[in-house]
PDB file of N, CA and C in Angstrom:
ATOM      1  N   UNK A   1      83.631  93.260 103.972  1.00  0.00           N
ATOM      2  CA  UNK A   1      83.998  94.449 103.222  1.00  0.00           C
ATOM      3  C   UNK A   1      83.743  95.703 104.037  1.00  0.00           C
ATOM      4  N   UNK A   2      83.012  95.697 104.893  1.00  0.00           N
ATOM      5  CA  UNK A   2      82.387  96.635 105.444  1.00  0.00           C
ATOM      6  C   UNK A   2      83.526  97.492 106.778  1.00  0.00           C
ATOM      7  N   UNK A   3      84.672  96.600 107.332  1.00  0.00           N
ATOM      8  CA  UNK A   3      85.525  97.157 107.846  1.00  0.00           C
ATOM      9  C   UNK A   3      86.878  97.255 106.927  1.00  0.00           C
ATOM     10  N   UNK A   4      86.881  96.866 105.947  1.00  0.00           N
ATOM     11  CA  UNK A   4      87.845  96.965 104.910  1.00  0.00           C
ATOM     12  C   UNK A   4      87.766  98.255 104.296  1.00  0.00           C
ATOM     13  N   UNK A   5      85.982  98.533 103.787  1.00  0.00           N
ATOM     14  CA  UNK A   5      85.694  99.909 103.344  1.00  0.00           C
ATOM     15  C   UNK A   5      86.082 100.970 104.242  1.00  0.00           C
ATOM     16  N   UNK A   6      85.815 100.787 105.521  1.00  0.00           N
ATOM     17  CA  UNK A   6      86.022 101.810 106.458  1.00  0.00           C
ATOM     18  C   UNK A   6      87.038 102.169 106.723  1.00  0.00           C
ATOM     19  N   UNK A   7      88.557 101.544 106.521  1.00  0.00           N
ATOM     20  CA  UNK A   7      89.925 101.565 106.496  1.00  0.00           C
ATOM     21  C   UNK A   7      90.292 101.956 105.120  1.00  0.00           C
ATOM     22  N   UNK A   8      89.654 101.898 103.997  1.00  0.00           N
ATOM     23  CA  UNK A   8      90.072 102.770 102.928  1.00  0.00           C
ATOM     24  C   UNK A   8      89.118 104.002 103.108  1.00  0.00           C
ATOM     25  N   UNK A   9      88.308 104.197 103.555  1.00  0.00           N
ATOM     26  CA  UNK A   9      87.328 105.511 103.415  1.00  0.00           C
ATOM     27  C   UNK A   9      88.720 106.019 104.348  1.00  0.00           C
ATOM     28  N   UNK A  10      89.053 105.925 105.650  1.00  0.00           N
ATOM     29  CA  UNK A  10      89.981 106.579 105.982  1.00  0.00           C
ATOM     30  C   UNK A  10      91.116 107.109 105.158  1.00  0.00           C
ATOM     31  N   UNK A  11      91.921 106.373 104.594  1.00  0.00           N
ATOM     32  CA  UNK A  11      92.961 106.184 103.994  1.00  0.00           C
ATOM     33  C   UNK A  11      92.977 107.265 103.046  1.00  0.00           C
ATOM     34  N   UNK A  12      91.603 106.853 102.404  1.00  0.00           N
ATOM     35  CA  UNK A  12      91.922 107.506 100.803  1.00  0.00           C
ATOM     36  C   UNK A  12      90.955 108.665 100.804  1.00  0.00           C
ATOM     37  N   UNK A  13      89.859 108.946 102.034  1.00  0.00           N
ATOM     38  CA  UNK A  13      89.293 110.012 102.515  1.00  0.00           C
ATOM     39  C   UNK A  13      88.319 110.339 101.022  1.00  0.00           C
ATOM     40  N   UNK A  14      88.058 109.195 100.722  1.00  0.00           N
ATOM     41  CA  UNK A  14      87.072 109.289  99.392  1.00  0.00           C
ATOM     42  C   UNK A  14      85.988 108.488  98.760  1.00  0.00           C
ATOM     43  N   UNK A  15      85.083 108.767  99.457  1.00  0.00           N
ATOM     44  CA  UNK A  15      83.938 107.928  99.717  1.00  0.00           C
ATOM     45  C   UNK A  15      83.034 107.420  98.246  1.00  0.00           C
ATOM     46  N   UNK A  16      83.121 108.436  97.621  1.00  0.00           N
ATOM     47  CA  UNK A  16      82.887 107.598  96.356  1.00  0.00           C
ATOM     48  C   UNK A  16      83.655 106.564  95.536  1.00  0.00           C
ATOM     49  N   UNK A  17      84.787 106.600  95.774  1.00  0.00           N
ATOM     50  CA  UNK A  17      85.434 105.165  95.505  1.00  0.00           C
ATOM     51  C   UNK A  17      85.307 104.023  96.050  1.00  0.00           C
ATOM     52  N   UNK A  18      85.291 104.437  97.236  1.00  0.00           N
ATOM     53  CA  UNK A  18      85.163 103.432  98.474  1.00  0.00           C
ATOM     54  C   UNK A  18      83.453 102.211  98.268  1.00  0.00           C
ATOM     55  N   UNK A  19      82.551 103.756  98.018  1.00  0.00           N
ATOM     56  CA  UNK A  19      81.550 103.211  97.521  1.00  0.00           C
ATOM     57  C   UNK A  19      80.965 102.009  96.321  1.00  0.00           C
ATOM     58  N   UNK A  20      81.908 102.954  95.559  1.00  0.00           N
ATOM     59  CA  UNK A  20      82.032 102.004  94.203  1.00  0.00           C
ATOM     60  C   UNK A  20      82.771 100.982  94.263  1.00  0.00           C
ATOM     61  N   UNK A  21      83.691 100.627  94.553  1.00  0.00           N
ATOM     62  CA  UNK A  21      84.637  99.127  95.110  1.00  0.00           C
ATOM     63  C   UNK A  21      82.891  98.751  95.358  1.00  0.00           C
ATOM     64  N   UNK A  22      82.599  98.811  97.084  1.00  0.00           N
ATOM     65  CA  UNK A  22      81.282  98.321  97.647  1.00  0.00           C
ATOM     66  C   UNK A  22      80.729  97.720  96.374  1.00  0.00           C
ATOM     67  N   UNK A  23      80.144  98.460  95.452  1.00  0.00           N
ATOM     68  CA  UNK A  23      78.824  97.592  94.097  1.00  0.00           C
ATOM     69  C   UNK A  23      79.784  97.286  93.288  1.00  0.00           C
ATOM     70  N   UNK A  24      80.372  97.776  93.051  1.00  0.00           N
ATOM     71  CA  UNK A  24      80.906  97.077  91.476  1.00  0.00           C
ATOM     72  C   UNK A  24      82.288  97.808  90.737  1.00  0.00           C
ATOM     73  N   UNK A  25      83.055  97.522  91.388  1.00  0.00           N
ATOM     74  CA  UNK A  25      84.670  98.126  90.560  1.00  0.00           C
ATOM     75  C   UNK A  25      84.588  98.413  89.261  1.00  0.00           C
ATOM     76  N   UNK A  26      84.213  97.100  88.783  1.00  0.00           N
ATOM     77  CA  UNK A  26      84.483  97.547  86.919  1.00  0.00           C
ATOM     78  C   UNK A  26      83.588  99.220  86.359  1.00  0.00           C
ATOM     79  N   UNK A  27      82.960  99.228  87.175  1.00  0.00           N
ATOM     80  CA  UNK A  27      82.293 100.454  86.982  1.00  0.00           C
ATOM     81  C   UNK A  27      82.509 101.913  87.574  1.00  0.00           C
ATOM     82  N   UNK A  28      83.620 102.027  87.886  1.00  0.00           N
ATOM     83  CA  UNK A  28      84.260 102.688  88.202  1.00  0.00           C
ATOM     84  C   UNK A  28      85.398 103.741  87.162  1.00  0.00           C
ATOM     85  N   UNK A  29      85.813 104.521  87.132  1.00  0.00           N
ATOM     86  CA  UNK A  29      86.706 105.111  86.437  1.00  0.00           C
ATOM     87  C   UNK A  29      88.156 104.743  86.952  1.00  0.00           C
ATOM     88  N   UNK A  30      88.981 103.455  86.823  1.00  0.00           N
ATOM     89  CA  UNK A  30      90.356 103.541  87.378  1.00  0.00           C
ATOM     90  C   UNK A  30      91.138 103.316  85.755  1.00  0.00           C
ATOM     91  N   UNK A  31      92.531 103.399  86.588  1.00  0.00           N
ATOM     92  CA  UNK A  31      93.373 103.327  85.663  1.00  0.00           C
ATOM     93  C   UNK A  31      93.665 102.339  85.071  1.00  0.00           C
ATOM     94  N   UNK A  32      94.263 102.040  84.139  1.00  0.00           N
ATOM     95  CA  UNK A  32      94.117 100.247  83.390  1.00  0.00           C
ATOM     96  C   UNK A  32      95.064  99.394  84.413  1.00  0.00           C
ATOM     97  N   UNK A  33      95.673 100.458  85.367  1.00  0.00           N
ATOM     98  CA  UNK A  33      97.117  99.512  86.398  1.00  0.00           C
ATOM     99  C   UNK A  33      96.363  99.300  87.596  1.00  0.00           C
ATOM    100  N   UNK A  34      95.214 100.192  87.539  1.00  0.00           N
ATOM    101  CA  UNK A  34      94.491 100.164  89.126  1.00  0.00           C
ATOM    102  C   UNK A  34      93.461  98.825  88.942  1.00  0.00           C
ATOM    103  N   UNK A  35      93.146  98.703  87.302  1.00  0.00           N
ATOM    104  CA  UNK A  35      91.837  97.414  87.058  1.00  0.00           C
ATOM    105  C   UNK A  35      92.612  96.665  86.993  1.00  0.00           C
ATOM    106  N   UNK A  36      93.693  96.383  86.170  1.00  0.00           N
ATOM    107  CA  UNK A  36      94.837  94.784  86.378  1.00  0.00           C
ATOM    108  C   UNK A  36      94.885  94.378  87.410  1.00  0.00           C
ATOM    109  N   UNK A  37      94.988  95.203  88.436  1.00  0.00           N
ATOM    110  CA  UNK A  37      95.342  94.774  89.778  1.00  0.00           C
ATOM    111  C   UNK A  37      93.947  94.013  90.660  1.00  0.00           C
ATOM    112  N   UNK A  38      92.908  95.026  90.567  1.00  0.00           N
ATOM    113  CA  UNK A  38      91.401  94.278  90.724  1.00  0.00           C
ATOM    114  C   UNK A  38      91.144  93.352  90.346  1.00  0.00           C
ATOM    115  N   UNK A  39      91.139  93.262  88.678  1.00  0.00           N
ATOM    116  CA  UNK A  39      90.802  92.272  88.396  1.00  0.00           C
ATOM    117  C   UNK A  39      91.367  90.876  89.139  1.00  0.00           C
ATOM    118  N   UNK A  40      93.049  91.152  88.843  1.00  0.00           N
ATOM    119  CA  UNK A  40      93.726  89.753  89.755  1.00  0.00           C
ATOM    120  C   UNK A  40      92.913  89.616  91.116  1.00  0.00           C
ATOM    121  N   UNK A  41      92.455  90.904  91.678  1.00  0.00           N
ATOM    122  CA  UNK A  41      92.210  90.259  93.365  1.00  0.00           C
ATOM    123  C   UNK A  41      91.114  89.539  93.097  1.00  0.00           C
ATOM    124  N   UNK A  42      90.101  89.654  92.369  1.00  0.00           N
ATOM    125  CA  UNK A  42      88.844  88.882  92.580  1.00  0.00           C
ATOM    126  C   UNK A  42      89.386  87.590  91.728  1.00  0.00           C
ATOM    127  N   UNK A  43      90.436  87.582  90.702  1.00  0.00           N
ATOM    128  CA  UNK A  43      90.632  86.019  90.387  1.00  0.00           C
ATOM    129  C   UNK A  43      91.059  85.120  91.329  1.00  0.00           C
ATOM    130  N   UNK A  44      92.054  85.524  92.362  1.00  0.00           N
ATOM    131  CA  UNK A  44      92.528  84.943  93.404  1.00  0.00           C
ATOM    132  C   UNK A  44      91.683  84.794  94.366  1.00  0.00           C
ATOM    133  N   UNK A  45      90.690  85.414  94.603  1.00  0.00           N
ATOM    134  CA  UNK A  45      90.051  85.104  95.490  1.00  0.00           C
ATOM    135  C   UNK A  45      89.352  84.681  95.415  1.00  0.00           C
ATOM    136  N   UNK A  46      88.626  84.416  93.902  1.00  0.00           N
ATOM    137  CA  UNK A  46      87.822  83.306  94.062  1.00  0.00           C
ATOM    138  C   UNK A  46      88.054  82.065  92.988  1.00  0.00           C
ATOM    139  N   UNK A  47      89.375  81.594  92.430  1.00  0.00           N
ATOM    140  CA  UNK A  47      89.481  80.981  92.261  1.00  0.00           C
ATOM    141  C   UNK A  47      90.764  80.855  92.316  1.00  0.00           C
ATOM    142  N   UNK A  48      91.525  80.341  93.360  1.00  0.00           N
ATOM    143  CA  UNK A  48      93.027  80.405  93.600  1.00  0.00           C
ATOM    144  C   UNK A  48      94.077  79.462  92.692  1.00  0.00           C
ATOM    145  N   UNK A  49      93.156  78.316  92.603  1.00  0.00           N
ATOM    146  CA  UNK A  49      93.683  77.286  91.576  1.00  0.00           C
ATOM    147  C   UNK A  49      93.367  77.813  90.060  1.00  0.00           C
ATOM    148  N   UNK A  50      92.916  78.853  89.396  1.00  0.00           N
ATOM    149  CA  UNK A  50      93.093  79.135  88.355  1.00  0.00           C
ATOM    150  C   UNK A  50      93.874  80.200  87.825  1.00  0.00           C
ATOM    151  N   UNK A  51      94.472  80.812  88.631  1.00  0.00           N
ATOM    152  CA  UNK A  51      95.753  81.954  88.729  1.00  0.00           C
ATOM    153  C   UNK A  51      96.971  81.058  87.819  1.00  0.00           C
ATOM    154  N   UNK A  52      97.300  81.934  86.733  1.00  0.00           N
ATOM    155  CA  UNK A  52      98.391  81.251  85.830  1.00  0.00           C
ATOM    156  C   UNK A  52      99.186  82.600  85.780  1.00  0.00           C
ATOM    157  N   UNK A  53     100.709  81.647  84.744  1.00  0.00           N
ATOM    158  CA  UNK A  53     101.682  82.797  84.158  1.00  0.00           C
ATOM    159  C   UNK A  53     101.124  83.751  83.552  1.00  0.00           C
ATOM    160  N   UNK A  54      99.870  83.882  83.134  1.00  0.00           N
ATOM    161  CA  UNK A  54      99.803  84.365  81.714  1.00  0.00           C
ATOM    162  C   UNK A  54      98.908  85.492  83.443  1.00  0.00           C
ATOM    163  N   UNK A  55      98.500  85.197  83.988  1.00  0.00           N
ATOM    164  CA  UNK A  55      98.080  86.506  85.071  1.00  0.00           C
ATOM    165  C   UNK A  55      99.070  87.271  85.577  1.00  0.00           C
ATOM    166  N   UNK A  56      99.996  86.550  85.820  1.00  0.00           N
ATOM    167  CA  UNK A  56     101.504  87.392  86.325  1.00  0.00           C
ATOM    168  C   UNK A  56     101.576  88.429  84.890  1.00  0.00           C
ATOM    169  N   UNK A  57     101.793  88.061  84.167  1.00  0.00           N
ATOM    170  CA  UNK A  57     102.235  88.410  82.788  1.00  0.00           C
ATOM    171  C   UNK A  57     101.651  89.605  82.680  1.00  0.00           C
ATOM    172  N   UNK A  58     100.294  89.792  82.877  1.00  0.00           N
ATOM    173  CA  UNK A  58      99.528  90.965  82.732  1.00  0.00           C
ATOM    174  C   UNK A  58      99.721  92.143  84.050  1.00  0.00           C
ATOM    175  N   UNK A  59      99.722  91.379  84.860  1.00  0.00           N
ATOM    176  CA  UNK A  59     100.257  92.414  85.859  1.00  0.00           C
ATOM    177  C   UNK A  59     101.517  93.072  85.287  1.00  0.00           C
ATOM    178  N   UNK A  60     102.716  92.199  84.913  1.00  0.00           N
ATOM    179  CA  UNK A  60     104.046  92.995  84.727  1.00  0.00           C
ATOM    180  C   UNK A  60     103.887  93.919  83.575  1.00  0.00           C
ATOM    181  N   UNK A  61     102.910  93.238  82.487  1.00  0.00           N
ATOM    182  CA  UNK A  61     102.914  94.699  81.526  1.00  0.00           C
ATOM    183  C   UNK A  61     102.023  95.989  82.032  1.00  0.00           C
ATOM    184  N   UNK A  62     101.684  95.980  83.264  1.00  0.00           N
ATOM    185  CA  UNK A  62     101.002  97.042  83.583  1.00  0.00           C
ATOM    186  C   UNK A  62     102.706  97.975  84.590  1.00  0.00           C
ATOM    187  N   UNK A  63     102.921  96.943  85.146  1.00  0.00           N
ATOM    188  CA  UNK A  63     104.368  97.915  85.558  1.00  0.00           C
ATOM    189  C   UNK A  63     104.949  97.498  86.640  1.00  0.00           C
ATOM    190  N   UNK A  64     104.265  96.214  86.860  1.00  0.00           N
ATOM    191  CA  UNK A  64     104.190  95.933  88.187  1.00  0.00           C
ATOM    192  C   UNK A  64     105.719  94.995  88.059  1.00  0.00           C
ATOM    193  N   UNK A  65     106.482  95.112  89.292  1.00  0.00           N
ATOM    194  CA  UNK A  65     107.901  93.960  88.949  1.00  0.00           C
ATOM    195  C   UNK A  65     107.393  93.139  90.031  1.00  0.00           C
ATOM    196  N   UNK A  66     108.664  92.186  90.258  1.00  0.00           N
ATOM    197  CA  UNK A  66     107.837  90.749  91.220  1.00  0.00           C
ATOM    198  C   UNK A  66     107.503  91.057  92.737  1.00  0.00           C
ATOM    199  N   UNK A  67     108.426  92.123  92.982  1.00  0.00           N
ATOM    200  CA  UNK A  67     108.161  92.691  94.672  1.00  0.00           C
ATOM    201  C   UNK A  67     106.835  93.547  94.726  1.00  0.00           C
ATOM    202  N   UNK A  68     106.176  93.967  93.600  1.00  0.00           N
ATOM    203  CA  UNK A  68     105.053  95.059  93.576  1.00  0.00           C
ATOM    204  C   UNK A  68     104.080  93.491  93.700  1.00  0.00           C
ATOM    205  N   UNK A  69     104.231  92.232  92.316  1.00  0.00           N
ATOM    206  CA  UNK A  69     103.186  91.245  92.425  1.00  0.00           C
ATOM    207  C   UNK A  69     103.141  90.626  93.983  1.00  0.00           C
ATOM    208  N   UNK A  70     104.563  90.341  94.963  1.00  0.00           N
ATOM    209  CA  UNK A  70     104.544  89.795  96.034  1.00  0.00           C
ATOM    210  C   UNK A  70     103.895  90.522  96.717  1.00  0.00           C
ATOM    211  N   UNK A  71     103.656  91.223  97.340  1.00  0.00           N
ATOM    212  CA  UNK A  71     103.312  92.419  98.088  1.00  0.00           C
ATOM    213  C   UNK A  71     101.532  92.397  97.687  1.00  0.00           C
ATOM    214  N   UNK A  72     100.688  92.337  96.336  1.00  0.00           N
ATOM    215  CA  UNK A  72      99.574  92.482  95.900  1.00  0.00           C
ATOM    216  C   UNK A  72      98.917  90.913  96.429  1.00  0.00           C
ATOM    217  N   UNK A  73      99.806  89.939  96.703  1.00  0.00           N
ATOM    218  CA  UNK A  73      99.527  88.504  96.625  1.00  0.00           C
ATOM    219  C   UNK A  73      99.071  88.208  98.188  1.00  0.00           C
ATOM    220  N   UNK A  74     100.204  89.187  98.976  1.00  0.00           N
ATOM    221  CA  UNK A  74     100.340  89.079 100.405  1.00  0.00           C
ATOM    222  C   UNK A  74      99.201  90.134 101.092  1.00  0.00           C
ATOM    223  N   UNK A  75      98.759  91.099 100.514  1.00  0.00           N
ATOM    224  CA  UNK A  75      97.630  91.623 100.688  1.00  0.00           C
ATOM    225  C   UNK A  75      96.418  91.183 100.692  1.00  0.00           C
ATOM    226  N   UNK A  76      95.811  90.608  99.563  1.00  0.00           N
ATOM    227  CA  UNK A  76      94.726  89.803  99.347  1.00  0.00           C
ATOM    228  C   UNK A  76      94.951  88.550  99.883  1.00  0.00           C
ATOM    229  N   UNK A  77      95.806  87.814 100.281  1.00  0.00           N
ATOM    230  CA  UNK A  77      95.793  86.601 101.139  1.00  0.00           C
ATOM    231  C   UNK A  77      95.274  87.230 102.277  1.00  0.00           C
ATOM    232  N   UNK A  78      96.045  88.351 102.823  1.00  0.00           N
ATOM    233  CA  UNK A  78      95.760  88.349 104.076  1.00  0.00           C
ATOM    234  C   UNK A  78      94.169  88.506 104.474  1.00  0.00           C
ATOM    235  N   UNK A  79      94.160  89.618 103.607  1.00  0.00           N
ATOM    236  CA  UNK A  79      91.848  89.951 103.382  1.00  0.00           C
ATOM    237  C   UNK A  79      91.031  88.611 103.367  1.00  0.00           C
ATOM    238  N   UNK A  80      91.931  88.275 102.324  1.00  0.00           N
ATOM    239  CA  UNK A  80      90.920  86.954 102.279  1.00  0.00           C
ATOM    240  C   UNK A  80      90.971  85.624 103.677  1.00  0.00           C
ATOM    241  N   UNK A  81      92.211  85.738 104.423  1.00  0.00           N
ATOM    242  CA  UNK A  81      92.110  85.039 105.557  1.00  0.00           C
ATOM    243  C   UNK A  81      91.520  85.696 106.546  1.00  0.00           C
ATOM    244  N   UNK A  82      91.602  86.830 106.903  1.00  0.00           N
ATOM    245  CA  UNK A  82      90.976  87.669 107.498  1.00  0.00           C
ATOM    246  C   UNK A  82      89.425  87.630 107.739  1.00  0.00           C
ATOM    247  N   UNK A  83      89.122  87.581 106.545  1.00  0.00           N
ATOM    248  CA  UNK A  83      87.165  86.961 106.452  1.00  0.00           C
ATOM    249  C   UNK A  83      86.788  85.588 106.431  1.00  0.00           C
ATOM    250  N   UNK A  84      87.413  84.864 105.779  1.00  0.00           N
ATOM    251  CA  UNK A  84      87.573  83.424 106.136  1.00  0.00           C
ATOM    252  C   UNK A  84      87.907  83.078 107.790  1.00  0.00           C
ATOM    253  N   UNK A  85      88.162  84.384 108.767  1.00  0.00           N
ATOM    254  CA  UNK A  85      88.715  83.619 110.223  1.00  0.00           C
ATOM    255  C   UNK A  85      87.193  84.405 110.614  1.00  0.00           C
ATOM    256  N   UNK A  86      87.028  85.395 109.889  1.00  0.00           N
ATOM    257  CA  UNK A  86      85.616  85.588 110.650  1.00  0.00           C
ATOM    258  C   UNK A  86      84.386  85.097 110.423  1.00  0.00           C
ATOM    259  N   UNK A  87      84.271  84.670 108.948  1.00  0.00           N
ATOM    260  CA  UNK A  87      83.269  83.709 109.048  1.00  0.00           C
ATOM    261  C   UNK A  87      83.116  82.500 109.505  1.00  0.00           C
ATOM    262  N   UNK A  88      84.444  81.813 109.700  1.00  0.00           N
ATOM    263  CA  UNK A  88      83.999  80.648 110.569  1.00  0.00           C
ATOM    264  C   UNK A  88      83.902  80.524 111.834  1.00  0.00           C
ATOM    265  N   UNK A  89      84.296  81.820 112.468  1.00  0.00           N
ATOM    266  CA  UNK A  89      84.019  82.006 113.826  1.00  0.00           C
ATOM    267  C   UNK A  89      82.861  82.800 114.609  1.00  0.00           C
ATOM    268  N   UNK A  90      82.463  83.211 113.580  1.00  0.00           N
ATOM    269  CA  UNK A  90      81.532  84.315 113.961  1.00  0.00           C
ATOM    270  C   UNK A  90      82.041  85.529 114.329  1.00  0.00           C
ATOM    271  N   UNK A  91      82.854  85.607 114.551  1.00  0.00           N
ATOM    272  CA  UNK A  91      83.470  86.928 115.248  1.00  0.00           C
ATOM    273  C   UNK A  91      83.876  87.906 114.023  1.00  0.00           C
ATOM    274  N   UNK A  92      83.119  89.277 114.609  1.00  0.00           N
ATOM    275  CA  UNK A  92      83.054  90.032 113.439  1.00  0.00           C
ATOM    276  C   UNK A  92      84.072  91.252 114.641  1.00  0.00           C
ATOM    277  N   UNK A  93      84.259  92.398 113.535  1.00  0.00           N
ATOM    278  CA  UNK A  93      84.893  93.647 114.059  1.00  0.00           C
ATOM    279  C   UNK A  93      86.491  93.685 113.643  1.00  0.00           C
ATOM    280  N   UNK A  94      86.700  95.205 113.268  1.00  0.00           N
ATOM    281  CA  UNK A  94      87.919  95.360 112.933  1.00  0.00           C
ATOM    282  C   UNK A  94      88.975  95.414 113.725  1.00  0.00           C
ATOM    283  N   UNK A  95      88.453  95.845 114.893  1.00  0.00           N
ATOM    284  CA  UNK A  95      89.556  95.604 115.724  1.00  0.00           C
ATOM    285  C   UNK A  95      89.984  94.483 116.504  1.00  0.00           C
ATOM    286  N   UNK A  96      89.296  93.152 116.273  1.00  0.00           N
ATOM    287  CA  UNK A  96      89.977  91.915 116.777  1.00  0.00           C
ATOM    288  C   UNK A  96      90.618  91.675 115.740  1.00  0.00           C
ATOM    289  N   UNK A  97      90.499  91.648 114.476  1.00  0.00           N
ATOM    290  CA  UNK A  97      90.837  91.222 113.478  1.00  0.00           C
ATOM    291  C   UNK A  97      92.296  92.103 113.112  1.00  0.00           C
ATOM    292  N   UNK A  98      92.455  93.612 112.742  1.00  0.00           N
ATOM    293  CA  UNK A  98      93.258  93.986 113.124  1.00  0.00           C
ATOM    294  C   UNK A  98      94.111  94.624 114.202  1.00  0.00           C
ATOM    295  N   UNK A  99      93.805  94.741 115.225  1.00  0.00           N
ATOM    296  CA  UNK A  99      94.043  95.177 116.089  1.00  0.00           C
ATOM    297  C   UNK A  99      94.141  96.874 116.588  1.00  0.00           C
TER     298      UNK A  99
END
C-alpha cells in the first residue's frame, strides 16, 4: 500500500484521504459511488470466488455501466498482482513494479 499511497498522494494531492484509505476507508466521508466501488475492491481481493451478480448489480445501481465495472476489475487485478509479484519475490519498490 505504501507505494500505491504514494501514487495517489500524488494524484489526488490529498493526504488525508490517502491517509484514511491507509486505516480504514469505511471511515472516511465518500460518496455512496466512491464506497460501492471500495467495498467491491476489498471483496475481490479477498475473496475472488465469492464475487456474484448480485455485486455487479450494486455497482450498476450506483452508475457504473459494464466498461466503468471492466476497467474497476482490471485495476484491482492489476494491484493485487502487483503485490502478490512482490511478495513472493521479495522485491519491493515502485519503480520495478511500475516502471
Amino acid at each position: 500500500m505504501t507505494a500505491h499511497g504514494e501514487a495517489l498522494r500524488k494524484e489526488s494531492e490529498d493526504d488525508e484521504l490517502v491517509e484514511g484509505l491507509k486505516r480504514d476507508y469505511t471511515r472516511l466521508e465518500l460518496s455512496p459511488t466512491e464506497r460501492a466501488m471500495l467495498d467491491y475492491a476489498v471483496k475481490l481481493t479477498a475473496a475472488p470466488s465469492s464475487v456474484s451478480e448480485e455485486d455487479i448489480k450494486k455497482l450498476r445501481a450506483h452508475g457504473f455501466d459494464d466498461r466503468d465495472i471492466l476497467d474497476i476489475v482490471y485495476v484491482i487485478c492489476l494491484y493485487n498482482f502487483n503485490d502478490r509479484l512482490a511478495d513472493a519475490t521479495g522485491i519491493s519498490g515502485h519503480d520495478f513494479l511500475y516502471g
